[in-house]
Protein backbone atom coordinates (compact mmCIF):
# COMPACT_ATOMS: atom_id res chain seq x y z
CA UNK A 1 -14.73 -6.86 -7.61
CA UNK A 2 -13.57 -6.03 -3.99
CA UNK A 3 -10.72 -3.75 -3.96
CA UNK A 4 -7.72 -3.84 -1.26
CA UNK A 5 -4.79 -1.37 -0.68
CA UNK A 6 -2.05 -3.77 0.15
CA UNK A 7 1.43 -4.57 -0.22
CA UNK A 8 3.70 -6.41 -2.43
CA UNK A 9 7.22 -7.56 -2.31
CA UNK A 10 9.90 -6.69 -3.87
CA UNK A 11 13.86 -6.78 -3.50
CA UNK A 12 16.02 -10.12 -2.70
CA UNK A 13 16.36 -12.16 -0.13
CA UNK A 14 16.45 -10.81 3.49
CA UNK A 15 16.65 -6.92 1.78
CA UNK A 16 12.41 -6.56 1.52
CA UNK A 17 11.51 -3.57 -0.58
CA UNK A 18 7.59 -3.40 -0.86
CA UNK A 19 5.21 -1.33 -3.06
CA UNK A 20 1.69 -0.34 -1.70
CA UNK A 21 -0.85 -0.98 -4.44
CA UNK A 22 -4.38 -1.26 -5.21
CA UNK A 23 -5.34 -4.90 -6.03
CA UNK A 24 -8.15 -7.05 -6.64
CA UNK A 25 -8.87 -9.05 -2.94
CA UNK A 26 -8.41 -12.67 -4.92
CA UNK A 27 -5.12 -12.14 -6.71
CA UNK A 28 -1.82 -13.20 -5.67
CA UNK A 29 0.52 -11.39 -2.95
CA UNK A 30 2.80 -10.38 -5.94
CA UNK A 31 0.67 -10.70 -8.83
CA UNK A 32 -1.30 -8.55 -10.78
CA UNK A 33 -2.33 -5.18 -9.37
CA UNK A 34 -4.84 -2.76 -10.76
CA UNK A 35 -2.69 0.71 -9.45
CA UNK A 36 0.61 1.86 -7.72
CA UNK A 37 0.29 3.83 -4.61
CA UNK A 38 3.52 4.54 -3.29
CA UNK A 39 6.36 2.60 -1.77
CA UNK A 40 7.57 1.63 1.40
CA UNK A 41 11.58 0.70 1.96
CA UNK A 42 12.21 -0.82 5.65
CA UNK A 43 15.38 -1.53 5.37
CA UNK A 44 16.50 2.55 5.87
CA UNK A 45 16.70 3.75 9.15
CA UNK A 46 13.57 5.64 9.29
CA UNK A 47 11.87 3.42 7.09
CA UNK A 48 11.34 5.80 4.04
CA UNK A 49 7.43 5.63 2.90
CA UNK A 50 6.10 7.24 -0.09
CA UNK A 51 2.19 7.93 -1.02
CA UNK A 52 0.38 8.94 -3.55
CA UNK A 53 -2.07 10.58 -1.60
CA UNK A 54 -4.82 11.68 -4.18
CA UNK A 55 -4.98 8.26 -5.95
CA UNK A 56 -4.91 6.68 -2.39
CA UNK A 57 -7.96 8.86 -1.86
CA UNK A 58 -9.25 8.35 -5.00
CA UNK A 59 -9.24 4.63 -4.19
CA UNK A 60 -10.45 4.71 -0.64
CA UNK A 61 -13.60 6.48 -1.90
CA UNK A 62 -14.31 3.70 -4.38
CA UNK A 63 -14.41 1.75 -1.70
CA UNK A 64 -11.16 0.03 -1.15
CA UNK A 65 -10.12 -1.38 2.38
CA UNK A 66 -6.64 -0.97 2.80
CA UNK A 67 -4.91 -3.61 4.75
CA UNK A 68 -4.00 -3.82 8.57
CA UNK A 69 -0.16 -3.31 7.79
CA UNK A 70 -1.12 -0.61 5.65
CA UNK A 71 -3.03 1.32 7.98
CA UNK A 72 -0.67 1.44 10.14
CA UNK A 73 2.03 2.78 7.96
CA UNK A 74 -0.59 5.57 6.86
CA UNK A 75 -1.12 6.22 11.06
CA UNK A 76 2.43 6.57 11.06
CA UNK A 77 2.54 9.06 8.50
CA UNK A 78 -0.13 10.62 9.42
CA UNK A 79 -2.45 10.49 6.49
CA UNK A 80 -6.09 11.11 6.64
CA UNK A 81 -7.81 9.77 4.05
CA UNK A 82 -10.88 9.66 2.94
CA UNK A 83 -11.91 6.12 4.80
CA UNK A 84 -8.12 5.86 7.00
């Protein structure tokens, strides 16, 4: 099982709200997820983002790749993780 840190959707329509999870690489966008990371809330102004920094580690030394728009939100937050 290949293991991605991504996001997922939340909130209505035009007001996004997303959680960053850990989720298997063949489930759905907003489907089942395997463990909460943190949040991230765009729609503030600065974007609030919220980790969970030892399970992201945790999960980056199992080997999870976290996505491209993920990444970048831990660059901008400056988090160093164990693979980021």
């Amino acid at each position: 099982m290949s293991v991605r840190i991504r996001l997922t959707r939340k909130g209505t329509k035009k007001k996004p709200f997303y959680r960053i999870v850990a989720a298997d690489v063949e489930a759905p966008r907003d489907g089942k997820f395997l463990e909460a990371l943190g949040t991230y809330n765009p729609m503030t102004e600065p974007a609030i983002i919220v980790l969970n920094e030892e399970r992201i580690n945790y999960w980056l030394g199992e080997g999870a790749k976290p996505s491209t728009t993920v990444q970048s939100l831990f660059k901008n937050q400056g988090f160093k993780g164990a693979a980021a």
